[in-house]
C-alpha atoms as a PDB file:
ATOM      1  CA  UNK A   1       0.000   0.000   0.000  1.00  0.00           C
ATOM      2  CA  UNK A   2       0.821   3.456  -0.309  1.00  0.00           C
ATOM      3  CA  UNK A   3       0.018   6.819   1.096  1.00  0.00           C
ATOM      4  CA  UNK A   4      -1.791   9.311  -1.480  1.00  0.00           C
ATOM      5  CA  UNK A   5      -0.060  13.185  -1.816  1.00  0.00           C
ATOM      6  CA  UNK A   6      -1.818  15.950  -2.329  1.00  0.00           C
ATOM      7  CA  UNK A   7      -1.643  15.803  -6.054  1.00  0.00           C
ATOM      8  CA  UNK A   8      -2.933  12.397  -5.833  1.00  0.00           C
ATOM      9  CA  UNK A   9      -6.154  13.165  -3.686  1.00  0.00           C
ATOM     10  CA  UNK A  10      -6.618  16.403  -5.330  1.00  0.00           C
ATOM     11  CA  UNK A  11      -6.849  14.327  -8.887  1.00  0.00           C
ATOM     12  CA  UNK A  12      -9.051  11.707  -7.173  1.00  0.00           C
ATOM     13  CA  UNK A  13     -11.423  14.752  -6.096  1.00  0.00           C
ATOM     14  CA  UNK A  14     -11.735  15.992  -9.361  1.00  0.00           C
ATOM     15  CA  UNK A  15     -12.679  12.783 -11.129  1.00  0.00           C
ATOM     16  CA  UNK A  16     -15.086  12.014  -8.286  1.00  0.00           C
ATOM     17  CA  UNK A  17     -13.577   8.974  -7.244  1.00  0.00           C
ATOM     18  CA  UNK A  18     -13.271  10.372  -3.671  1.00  0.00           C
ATOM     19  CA  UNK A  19     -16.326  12.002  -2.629  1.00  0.00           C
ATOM     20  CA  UNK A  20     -16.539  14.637   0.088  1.00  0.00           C
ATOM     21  CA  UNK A  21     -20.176  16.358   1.505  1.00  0.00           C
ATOM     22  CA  UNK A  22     -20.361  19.140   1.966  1.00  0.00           C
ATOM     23  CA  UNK A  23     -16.999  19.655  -0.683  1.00  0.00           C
ATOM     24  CA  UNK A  24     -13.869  20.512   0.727  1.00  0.00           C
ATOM     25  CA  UNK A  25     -12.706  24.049   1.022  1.00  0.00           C
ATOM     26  CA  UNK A  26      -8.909  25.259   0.578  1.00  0.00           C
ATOM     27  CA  UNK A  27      -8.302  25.245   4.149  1.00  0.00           C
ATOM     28  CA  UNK A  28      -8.854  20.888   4.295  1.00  0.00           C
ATOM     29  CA  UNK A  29      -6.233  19.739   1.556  1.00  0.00           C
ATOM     30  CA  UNK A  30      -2.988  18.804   3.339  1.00  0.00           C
ATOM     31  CA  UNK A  31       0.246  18.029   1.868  1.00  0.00           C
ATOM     32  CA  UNK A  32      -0.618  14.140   2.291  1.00  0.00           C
ATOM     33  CA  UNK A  33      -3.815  14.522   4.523  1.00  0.00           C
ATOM     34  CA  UNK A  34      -7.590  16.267   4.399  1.00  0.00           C
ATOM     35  CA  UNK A  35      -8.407  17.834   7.557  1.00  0.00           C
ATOM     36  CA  UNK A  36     -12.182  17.411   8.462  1.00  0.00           C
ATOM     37  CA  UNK A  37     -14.499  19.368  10.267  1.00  0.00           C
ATOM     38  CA  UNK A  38     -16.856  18.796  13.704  1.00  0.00           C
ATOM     39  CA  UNK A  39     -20.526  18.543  12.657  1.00  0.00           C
ATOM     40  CA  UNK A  40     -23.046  19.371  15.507  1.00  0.00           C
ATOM     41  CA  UNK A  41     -23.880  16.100  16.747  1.00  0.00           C
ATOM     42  CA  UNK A  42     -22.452  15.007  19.750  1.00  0.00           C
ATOM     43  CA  UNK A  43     -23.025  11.949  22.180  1.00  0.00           C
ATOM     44  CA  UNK A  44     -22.539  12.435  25.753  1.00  0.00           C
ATOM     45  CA  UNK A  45     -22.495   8.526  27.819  1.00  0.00           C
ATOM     46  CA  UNK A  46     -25.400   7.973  30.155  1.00  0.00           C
ATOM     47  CA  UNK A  47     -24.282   7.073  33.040  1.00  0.00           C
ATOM     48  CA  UNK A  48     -27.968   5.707  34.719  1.00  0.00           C
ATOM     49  CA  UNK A  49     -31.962   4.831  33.600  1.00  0.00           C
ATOM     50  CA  UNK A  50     -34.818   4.764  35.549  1.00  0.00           C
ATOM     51  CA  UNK A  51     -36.429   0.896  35.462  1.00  0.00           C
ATOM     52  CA  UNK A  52     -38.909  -1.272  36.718  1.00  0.00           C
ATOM     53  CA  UNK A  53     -36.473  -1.803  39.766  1.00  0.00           C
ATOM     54  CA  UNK A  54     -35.455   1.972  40.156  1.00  0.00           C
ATOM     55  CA  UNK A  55     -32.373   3.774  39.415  1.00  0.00           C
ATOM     56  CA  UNK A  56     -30.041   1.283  37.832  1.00  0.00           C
ATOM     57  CA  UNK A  57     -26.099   2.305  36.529  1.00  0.00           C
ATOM     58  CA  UNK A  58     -26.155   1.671  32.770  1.00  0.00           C
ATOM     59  CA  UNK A  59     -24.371  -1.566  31.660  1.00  0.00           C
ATOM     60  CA  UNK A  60     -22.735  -1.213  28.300  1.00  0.00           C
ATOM     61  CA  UNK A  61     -23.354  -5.191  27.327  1.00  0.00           C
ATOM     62  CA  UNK A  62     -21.407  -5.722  23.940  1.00  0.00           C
ATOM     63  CA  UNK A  63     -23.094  -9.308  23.466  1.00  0.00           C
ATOM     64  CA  UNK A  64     -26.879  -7.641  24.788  1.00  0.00           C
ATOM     65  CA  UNK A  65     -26.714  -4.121  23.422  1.00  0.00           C
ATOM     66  CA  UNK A  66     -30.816  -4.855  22.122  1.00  0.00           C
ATOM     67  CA  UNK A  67     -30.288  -1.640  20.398  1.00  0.00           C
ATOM     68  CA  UNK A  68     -30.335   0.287  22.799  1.00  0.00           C
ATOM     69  CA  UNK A  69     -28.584   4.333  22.614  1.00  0.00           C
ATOM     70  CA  UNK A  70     -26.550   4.514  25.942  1.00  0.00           C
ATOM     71  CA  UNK A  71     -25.754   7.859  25.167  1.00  0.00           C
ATOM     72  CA  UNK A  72     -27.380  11.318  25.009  1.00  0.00           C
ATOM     73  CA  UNK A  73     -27.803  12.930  21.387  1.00  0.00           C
ATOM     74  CA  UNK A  74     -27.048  16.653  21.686  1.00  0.00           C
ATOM     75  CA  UNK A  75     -27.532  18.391  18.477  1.00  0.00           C
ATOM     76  CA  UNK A  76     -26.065  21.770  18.100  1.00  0.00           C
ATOM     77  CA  UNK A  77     -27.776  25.100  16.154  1.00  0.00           C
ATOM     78  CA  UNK A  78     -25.598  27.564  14.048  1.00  0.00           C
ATOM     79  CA  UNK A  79     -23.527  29.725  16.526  1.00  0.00           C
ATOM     80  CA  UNK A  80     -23.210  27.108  19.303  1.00  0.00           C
ATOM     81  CA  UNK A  81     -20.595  25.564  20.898  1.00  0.00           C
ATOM     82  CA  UNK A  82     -19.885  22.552  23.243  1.00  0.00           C
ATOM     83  CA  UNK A  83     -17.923  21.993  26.344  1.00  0.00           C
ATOM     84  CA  UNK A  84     -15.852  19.203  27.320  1.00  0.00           C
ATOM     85  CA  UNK A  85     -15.380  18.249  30.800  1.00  0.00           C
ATOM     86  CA  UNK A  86     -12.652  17.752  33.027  1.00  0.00           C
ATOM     87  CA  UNK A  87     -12.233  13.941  32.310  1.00  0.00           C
ATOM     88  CA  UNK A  88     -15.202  13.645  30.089  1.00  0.00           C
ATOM     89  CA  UNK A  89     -15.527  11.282  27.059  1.00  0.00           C
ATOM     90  CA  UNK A  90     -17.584  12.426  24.024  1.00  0.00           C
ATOM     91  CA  UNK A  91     -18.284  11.251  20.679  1.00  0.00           C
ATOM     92  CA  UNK A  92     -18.815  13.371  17.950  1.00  0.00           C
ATOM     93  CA  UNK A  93     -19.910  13.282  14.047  1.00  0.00           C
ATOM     94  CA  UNK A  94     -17.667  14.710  11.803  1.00  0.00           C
ATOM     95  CA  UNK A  95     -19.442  17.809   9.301  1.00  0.00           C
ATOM     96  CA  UNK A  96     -18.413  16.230   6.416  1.00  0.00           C
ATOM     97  CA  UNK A  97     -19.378  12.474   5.193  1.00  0.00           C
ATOM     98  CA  UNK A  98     -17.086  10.914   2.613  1.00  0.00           C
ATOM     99  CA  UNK A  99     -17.301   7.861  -0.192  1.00  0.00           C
ATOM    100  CA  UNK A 100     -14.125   6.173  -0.668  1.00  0.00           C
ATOM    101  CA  UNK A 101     -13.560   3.953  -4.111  1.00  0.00           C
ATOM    102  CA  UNK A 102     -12.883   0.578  -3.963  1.00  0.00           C
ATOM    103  CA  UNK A 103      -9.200   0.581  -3.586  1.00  0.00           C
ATOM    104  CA  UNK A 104      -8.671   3.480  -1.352  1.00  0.00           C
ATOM    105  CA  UNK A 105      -9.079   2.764   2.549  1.00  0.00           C
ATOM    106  CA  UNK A 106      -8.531   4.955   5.131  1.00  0.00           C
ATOM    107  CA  UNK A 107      -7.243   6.430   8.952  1.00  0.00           C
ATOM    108  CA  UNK A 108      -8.407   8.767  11.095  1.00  0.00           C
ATOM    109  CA  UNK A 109      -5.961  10.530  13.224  1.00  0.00           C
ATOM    110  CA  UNK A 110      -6.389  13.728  15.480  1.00  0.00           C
ATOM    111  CA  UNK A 111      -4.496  17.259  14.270  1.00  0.00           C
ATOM    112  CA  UNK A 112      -1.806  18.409  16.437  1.00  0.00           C
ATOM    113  CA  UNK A 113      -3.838  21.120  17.472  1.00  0.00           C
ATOM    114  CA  UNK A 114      -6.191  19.141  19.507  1.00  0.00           C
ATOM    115  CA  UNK A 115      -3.515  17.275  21.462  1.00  0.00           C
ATOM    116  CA  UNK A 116      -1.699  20.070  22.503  1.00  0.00           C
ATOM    117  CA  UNK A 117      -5.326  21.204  24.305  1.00  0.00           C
ATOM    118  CA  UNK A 118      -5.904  18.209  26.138  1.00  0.00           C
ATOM    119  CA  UNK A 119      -8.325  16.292  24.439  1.00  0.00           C
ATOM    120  CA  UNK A 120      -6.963  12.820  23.031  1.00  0.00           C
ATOM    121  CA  UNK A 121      -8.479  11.480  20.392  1.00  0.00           C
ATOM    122  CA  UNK A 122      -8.607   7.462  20.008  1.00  0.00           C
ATOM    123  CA  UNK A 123      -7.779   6.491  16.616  1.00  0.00           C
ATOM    124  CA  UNK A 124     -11.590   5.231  14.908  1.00  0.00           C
ATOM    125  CA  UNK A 125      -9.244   2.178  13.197  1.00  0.00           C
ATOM    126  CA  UNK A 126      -9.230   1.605   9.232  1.00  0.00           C
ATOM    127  CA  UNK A 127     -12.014   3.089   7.299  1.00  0.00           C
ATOM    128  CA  UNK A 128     -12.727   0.107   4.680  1.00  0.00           C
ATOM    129  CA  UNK A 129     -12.723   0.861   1.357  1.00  0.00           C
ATOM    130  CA  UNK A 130     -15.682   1.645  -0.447  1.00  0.00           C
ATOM    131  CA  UNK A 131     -17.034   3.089   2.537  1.00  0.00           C
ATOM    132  CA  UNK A 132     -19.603   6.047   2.305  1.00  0.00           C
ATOM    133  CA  UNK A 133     -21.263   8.164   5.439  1.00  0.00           C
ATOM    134  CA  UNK A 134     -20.250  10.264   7.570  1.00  0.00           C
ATOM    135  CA  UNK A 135     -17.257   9.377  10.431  1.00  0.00           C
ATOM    136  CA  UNK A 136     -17.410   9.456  14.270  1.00  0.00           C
ATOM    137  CA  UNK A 137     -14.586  10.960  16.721  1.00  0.00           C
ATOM    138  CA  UNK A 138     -14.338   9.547  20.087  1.00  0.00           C
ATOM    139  CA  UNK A 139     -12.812  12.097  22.146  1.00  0.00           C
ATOM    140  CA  UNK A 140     -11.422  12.370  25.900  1.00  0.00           C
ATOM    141  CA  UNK A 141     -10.466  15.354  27.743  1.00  0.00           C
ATOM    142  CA  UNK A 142      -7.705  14.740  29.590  1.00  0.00           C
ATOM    143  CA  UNK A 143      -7.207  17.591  32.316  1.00  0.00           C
ATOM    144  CA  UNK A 144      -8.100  17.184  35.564  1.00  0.00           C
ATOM    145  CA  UNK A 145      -9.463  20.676  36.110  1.00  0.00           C
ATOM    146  CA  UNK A 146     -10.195  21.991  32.720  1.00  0.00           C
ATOM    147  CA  UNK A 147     -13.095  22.257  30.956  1.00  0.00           C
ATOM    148  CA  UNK A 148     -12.211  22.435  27.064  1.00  0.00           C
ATOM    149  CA  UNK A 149     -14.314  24.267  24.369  1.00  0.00           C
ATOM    150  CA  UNK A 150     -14.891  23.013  20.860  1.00  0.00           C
ATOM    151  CA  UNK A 151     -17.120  24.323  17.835  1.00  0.00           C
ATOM    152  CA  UNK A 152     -18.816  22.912  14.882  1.00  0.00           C
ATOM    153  CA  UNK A 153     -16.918  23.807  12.164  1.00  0.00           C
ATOM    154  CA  UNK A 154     -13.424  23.716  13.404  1.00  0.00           C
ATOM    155  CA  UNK A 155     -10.403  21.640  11.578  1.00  0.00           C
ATOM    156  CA  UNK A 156     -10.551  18.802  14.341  1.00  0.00           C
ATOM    157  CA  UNK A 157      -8.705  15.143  12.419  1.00  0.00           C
ATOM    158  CA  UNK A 158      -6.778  14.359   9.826  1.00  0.00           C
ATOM    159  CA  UNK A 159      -7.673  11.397   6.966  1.00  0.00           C
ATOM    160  CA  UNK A 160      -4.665   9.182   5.413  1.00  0.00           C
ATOM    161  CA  UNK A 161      -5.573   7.481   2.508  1.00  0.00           C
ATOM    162  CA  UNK A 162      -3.743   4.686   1.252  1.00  0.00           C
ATOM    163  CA  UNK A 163      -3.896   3.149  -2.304  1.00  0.00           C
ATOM    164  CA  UNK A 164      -4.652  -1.017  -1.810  1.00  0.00           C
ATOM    165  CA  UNK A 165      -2.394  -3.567  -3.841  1.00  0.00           C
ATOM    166  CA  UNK A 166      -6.145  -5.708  -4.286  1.00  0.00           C
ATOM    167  CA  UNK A 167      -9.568  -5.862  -4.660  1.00  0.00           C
ATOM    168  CA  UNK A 168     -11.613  -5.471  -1.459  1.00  0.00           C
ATOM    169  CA  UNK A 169     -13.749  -9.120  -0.494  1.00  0.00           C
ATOM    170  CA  UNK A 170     -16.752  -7.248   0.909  1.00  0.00           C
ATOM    171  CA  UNK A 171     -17.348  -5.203  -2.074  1.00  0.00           C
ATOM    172  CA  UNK A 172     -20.759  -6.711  -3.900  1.00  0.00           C
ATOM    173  CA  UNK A 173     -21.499  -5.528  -7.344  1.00  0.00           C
ATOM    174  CA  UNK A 174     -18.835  -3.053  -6.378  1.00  0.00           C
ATOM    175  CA  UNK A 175     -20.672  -1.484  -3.651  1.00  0.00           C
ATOM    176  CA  UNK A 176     -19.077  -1.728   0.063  1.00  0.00           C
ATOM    177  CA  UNK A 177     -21.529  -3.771   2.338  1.00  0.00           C
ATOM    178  CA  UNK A 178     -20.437  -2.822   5.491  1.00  0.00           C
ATOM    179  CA  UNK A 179     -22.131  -2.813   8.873  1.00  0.00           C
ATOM    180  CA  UNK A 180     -22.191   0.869   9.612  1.00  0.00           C
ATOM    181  CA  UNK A 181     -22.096   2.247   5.690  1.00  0.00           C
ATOM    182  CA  UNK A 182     -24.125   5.088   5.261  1.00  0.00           C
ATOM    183  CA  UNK A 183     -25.795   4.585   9.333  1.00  0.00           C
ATOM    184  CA  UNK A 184     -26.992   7.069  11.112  1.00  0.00           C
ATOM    185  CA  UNK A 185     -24.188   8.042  13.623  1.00  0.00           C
ATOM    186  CA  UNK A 186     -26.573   7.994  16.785  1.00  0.00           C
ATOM    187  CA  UNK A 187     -27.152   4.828  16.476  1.00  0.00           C
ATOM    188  CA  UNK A 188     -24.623   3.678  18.153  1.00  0.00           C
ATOM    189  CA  UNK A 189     -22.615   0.409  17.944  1.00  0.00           C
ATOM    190  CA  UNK A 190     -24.015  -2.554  16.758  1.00  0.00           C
ATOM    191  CA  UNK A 191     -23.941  -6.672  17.470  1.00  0.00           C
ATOM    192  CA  UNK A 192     -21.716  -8.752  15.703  1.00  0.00           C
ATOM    193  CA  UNK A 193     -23.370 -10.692  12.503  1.00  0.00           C
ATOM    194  CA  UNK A 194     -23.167 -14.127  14.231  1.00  0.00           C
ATOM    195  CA  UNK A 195     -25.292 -15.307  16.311  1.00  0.00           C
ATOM    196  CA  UNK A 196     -22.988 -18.286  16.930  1.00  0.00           C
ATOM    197  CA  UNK A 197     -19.788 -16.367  16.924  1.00  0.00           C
ATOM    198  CA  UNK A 198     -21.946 -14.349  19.871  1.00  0.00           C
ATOM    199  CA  UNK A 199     -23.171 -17.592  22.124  1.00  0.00           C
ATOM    200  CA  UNK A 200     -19.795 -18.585  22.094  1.00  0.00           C
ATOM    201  CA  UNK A 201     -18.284 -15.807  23.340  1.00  0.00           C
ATOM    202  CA  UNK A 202     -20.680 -15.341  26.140  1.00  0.00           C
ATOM    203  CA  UNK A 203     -19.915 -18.922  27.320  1.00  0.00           C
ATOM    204  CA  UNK A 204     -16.589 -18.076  27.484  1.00  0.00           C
ATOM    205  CA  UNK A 205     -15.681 -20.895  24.555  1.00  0.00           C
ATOM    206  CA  UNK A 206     -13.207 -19.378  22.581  1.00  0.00           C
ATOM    207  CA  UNK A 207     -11.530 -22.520  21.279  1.00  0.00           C
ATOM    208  CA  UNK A 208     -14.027 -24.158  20.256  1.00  0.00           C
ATOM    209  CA  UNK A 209     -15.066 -20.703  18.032  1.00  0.00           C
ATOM    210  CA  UNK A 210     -11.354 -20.808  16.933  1.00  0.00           C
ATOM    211  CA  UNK A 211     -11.957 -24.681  16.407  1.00  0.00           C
ATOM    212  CA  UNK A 212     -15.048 -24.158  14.250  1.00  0.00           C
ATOM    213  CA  UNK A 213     -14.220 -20.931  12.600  1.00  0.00           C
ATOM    214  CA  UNK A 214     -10.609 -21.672  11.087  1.00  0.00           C
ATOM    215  CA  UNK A 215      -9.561 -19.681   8.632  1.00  0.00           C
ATOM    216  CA  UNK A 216     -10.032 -20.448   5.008  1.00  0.00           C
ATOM    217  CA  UNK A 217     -10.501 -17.966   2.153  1.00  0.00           C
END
């Protein structure tokens, strides 16, 4: 693989290969990055419900999520801003969704900027190619005693992209078919595919899922 320049990306713009919405302004382009911008979404974690039983902490369950949103949506208006606590972790949308062709994945990294405030943010992994939607930015502040002010709008991560050697496996009738393509960001995270792969998890059986589940392409 190899990392795109900013003749390369600029060329893929152009022929619409790589697809940015709302388009990029001359601020974004980097010499081998695009910088993208906070939308005005953000999720804040609950941290309690009310239920039958009474007041109950939330339990983030990755094998029994049921679909539920542990987090509160807070949607911003023109003008706004939003403030991160001391400690607090946040997750927001970026402004801008993107479509990626079929041989260009992916990573999201924070700018410079935002370390040197405080605020960390943890890397979202590989962004598959072929993906389209927007992109979500989990983000910590780290201070003790600070409270940290962002705004929709500002230049807040950085995308690599990086030119693949082969053909992606999940692309169908060259359209990417992943789990969160094109999903609305508030949704939150979602269960694994299998059901089996799941069971055997919870039961704490993990060689008999590597046992059944061997590789083989």
């Amino acid at each position: 693989m190899s990392v795109l320049g900013k003749s390369q990306i600029y060329e893929k713009i152009q022929k619409k290969e790589l697809i940015f919405s709302p388009a990029l302004d001359k601020f974004q382009l980097g010499s081998h990055s695009v910088d993208l911008r906070l939308g005005f979404t953000f999720m804040v974690p609950k941290f309690w419900h009310v239920t039958k039983k009474g007041r109950e902490a939330i339990n983030i369950d990755y094998l029994d999520n049921k679909g539920k949103s542990n987090f509160d949506i807070v949607e911003l208006e023109q003008g706004q801003r939003f403030d991160i606590l001391p400690g607090e972790y946040v997750i927001f949308s970026t402004f801008e969704s993107i479509k990626l062709p079929k041989n260009i994945m992916a990573v999201l990294y924070p700018r410079s900027s935002v370390n040197r405030r405080g605020l960390s943010v943890d890397l979202t992994g590989i962004i598959d190619a072929g993906y389209e939607g927007h992109l979500i930015i989990p983000v910590r502040n780290n201070t003790k005693s600070q409270t940290i002010r962002v705004y929709p709008g500002e230049r807040f991560c950085q995308l690599v992209f990086e030119e693949l050697s082969g053909p992606l496996s999940e692309l169908k009738k060259n359209r990417y078919h992943g789990r969160y393509n094109n999903m609305d960001v508030v949704k939150g995270f979602l269960k694994e595919k299998s059901s089996t792969e799941i069971n055997l998890i919870f039961k704490g059986d993990i060689k008999k899922l590597k046992d059944k589940f061997t590789l083989g392409l």
